[in-house]
N, C-alpha and C. Protein backbone atom coordinates (compact mmCIF):
# COMPACT_ATOMS: atom_id res chain seq x y z
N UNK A 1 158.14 63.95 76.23
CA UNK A 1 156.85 64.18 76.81
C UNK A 1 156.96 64.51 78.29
N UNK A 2 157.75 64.16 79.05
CA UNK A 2 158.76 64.27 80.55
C UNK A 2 158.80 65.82 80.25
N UNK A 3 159.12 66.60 79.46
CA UNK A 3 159.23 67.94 79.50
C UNK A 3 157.99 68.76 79.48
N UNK A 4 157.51 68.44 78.51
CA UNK A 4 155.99 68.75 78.34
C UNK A 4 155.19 68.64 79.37
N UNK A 5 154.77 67.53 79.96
CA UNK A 5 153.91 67.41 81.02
C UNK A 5 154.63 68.15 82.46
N UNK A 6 155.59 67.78 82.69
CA UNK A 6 156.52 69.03 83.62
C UNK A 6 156.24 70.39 83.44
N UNK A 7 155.95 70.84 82.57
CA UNK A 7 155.59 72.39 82.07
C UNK A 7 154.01 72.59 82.51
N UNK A 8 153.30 71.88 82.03
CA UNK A 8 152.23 71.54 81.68
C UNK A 8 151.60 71.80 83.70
N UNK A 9 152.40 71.09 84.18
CA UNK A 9 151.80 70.71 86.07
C UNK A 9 152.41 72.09 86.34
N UNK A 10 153.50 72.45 86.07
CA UNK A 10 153.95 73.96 86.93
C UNK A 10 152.88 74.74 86.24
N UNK A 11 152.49 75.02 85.08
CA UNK A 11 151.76 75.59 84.45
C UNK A 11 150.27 76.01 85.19
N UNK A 12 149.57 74.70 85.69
CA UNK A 12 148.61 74.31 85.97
C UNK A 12 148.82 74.85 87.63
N UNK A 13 149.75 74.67 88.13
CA UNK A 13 149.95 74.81 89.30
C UNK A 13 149.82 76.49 89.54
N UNK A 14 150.73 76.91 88.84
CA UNK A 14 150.51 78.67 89.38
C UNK A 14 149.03 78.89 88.84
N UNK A 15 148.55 78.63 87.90
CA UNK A 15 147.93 79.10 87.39
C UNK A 15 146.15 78.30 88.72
N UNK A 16 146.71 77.82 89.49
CA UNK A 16 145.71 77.29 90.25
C UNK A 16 145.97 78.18 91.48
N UNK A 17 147.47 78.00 92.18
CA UNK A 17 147.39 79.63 92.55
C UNK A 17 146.86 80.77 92.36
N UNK A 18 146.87 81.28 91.49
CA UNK A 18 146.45 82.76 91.17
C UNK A 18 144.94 82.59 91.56
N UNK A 19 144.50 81.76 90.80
CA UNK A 19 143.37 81.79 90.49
C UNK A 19 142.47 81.74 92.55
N UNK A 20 143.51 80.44 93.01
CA UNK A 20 143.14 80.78 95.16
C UNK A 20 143.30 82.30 95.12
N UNK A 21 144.09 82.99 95.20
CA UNK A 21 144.39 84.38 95.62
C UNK A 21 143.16 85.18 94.73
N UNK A 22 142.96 84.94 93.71
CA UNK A 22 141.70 85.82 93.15
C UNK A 22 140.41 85.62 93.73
N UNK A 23 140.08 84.23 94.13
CA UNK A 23 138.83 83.63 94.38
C UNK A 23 138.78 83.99 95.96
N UNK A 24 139.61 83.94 97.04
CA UNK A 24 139.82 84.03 98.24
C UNK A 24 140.41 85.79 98.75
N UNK A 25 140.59 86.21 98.04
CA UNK A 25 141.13 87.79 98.49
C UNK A 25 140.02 88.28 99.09
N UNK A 26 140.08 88.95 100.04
CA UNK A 26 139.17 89.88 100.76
C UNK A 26 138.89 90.77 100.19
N UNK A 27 137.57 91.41 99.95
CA UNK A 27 137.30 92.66 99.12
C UNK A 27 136.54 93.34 100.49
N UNK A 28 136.81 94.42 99.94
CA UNK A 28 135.93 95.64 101.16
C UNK A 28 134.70 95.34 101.20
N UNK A 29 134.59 95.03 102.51
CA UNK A 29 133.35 95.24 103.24
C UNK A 29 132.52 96.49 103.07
N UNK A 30 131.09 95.94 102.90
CA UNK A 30 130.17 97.40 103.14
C UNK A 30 130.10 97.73 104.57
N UNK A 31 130.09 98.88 104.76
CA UNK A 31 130.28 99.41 106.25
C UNK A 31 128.21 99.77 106.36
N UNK A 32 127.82 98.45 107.18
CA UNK A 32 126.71 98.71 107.47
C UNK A 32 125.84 99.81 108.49
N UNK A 33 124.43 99.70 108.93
CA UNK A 33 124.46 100.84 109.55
C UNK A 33 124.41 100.48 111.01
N UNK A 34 125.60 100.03 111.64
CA UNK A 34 125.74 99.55 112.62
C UNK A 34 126.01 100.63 113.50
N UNK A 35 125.11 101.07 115.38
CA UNK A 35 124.44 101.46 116.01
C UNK A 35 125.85 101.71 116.26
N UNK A 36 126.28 102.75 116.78
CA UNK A 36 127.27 103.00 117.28
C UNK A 36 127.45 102.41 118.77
N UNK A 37 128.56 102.40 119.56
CA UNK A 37 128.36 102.06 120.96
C UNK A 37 127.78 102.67 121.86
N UNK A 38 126.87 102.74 122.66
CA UNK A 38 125.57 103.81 123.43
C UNK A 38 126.48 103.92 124.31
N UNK A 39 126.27 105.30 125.19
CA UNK A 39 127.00 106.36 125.91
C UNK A 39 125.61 106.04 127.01
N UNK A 40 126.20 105.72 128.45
CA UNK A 40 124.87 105.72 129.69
C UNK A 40 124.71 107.28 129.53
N UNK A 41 123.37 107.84 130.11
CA UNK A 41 123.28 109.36 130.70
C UNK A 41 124.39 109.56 131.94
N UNK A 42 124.61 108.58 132.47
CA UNK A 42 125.36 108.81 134.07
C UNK A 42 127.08 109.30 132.86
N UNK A 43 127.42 108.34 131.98
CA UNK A 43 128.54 108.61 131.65
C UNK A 43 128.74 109.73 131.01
N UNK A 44 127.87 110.14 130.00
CA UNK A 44 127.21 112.00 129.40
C UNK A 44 127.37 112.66 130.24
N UNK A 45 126.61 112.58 131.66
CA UNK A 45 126.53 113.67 132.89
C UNK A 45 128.42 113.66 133.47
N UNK A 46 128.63 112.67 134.04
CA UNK A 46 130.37 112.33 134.00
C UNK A 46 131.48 113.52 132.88
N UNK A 47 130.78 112.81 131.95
CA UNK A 47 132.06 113.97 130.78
C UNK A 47 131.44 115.22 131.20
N UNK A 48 131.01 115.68 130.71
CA UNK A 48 130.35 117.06 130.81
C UNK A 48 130.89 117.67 131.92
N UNK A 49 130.66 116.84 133.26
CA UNK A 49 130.92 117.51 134.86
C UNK A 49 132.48 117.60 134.38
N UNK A 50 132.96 117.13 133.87
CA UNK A 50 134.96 116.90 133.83
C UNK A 50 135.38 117.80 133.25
N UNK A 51 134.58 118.10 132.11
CA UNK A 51 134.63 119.74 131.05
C UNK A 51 134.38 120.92 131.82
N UNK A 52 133.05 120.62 132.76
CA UNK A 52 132.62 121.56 133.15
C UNK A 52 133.54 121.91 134.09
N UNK A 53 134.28 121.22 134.80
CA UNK A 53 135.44 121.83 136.15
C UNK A 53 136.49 122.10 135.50
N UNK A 54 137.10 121.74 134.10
CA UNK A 54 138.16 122.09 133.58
C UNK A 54 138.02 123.38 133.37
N UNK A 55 136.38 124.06 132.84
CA UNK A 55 136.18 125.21 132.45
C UNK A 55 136.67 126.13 133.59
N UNK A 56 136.26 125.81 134.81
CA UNK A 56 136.20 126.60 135.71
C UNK A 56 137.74 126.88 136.29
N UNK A 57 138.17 125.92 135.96
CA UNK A 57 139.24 126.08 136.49
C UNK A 57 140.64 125.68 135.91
N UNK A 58 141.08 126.16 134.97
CA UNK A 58 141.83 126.27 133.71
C UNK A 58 142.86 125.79 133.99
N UNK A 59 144.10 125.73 134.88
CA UNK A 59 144.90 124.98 135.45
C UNK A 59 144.61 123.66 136.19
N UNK A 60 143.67 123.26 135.98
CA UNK A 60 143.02 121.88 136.17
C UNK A 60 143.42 120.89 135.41
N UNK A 61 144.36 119.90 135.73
CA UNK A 61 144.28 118.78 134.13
C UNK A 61 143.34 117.41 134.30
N UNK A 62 143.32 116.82 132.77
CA UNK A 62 142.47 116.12 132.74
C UNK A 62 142.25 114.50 133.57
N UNK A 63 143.50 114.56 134.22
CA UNK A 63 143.49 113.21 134.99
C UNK A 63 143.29 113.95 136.28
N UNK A 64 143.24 114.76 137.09
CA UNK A 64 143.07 115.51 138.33
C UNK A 64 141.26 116.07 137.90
N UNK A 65 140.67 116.53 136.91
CA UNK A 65 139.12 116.04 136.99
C UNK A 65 138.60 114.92 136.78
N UNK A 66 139.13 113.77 136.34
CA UNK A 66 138.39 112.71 136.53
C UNK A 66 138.80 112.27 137.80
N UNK A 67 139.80 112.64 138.61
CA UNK A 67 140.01 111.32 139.37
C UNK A 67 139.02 112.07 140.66
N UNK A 68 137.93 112.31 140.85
CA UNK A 68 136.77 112.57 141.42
C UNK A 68 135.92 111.19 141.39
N UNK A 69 136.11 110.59 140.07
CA UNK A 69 134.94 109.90 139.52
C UNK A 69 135.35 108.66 139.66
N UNK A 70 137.04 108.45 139.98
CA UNK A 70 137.48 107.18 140.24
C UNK A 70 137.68 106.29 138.86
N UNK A 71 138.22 107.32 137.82
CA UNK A 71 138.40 106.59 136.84
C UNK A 71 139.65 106.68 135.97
N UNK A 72 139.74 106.38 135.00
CA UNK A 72 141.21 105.87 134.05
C UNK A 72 141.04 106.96 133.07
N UNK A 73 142.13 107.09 132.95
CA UNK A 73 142.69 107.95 131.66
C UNK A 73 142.00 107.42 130.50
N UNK A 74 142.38 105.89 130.32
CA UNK A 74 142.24 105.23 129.19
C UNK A 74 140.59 105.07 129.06
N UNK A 75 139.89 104.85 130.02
CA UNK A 75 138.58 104.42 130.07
C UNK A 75 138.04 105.98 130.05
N UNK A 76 137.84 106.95 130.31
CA UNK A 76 137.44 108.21 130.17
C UNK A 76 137.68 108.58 128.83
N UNK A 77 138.82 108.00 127.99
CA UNK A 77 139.15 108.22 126.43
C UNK A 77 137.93 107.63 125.54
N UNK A 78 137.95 106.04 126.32
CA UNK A 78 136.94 105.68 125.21
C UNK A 78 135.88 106.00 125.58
N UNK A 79 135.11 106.46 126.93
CA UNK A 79 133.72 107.48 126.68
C UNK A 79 133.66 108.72 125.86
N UNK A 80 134.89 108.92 125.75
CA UNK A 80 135.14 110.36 125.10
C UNK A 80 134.86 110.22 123.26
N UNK A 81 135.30 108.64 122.68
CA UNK A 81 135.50 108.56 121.49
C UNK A 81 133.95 107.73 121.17
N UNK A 82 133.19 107.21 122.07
CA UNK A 82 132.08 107.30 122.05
C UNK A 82 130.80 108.55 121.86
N UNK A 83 131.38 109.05 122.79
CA UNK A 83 130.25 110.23 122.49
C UNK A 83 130.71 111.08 121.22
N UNK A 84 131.88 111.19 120.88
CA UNK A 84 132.07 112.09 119.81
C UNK A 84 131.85 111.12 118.21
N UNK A 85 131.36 110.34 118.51
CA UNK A 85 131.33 109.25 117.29
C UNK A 85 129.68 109.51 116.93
N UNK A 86 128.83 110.24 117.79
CA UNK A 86 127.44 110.23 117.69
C UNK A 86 127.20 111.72 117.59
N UNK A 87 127.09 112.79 116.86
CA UNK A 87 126.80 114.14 116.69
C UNK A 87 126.13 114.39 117.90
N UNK A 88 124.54 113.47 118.14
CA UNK A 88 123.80 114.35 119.06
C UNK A 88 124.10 114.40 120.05
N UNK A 89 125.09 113.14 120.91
CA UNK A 89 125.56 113.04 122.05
C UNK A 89 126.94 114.63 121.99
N UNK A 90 127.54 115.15 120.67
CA UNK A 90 128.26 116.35 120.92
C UNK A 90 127.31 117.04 121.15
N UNK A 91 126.58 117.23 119.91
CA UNK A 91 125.59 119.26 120.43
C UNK A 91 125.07 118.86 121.87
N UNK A 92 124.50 117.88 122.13
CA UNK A 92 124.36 118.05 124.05
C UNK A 92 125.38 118.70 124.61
N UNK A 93 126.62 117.70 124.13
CA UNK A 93 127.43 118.18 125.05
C UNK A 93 128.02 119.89 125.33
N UNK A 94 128.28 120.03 123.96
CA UNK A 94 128.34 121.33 123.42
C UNK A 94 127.23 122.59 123.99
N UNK A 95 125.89 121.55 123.76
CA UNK A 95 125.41 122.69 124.54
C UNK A 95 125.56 122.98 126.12
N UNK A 96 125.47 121.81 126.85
CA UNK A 96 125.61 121.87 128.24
C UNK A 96 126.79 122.82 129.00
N UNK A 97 127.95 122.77 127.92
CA UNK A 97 129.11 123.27 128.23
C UNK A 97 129.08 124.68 128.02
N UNK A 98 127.88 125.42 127.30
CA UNK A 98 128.06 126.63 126.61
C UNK A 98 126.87 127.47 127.46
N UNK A 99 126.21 126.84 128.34
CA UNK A 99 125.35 127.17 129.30
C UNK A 99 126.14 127.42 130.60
N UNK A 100 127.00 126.24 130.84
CA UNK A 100 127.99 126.32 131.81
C UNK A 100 128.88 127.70 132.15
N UNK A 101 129.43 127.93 131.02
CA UNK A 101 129.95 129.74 130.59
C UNK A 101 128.92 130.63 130.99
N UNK A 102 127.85 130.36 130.17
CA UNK A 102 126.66 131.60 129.96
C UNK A 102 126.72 131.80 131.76
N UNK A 103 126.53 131.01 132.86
CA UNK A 103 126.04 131.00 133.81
C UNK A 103 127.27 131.59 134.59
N UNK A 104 128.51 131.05 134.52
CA UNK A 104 129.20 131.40 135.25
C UNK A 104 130.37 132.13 134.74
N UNK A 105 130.33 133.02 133.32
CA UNK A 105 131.16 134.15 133.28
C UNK A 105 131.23 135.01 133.58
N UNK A 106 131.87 136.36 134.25
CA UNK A 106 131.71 137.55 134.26
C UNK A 106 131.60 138.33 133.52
N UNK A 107 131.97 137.76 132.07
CA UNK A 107 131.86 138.36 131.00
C UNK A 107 130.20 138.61 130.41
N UNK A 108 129.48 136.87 130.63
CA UNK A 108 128.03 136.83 130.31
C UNK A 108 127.24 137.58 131.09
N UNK A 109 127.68 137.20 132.80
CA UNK A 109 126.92 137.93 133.24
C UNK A 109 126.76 139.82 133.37
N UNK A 110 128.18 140.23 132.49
CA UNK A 110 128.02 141.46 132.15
C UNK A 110 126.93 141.99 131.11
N UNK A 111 126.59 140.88 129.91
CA UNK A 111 125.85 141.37 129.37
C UNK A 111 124.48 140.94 129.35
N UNK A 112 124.04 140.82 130.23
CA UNK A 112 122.74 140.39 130.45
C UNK A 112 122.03 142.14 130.68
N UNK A 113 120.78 141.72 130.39
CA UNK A 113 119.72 142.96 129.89
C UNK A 113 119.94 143.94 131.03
N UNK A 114 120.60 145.15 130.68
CA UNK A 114 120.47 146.20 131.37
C UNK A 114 119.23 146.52 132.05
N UNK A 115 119.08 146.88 133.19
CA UNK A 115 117.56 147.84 133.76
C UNK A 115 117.74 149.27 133.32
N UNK A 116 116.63 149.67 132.56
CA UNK A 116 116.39 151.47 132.02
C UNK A 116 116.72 151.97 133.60
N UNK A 117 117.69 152.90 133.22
CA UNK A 117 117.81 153.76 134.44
C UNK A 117 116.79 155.76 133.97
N UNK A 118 116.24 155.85 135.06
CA UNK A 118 115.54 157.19 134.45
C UNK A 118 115.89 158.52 134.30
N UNK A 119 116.03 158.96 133.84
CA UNK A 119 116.95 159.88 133.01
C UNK A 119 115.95 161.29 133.22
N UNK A 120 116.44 162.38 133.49
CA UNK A 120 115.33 163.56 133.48
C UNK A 120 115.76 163.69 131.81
N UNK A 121 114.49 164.78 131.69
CA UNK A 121 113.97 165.09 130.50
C UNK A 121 114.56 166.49 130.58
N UNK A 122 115.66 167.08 129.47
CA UNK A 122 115.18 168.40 129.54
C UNK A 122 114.08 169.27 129.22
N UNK A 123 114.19 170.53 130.20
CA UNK A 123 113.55 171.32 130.23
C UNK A 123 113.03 172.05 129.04
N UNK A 124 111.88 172.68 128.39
CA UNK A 124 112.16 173.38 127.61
C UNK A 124 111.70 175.04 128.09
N UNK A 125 112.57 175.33 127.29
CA UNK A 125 112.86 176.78 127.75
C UNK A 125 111.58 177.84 127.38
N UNK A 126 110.92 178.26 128.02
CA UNK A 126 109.69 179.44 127.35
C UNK A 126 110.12 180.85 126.98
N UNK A 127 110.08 181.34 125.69
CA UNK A 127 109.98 183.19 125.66
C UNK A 127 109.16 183.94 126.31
N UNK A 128 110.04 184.74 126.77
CA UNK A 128 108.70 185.87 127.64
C UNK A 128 108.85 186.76 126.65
């Protein structure tokens, strides 16, 4: 019976194991609709201005436009992974940046609305 009941407790034992690991396992979380982290306007206006001087000036890198603003590589990253975590905070940005061009390309400002220049009319010719 020394054998039996020996069987019997290991038996009982894993089988009380398993059963912790089944009852206690972590199952996936629902990913609620939790607010993303808010972006200040001052920090929006910030990125944008950093894009906007990179635009202008293409040999510009990205730690030589922020350091205007007195800030970190690392900390300018996570405004960066903030705003891109929220769509509308991109199309702002997107748009602000695409106005930025419009305004100061030579290319845009080539095609902006021609003025009619006036043109004579030919003549028409009469039979005598």
């Amino acid at each position: 019976m020394k054998a039996r009941t020996r069987f019997a407790l290991i038996l009982f034992a894993i089988a009380a194991i398993g059963l912790s690991f089944a009852a206690y396992r972590p199952w996936a979380q629902e990913v609620g609709d939790e607010e993303p982290p808010s972006v200040s306007e001052k920090d929006l206006a910030m990125y944008v201005d950093v894009y906007k001087a990179m635009q202008s000036d293409h040999d510009l890198t990205i730690e030589a436009a922020i350091q205007p603003f007195h800030l970190g590589l690392e900390e300018f990253r996570q405004i960066e992974r903030k705003i891109q975590n929220q769509p509308r905070l991109v199309d702002r940005v997107r748009e602000a940046l695409l106005e930025h061009v419009k305004a100061h390309s030579a290319f845009a400002q080539g095609l902006s609305t021609p003025t009619p220049v006036a043109t004579a009319t030919p003549k028409k010719h009469s039979k005598k």
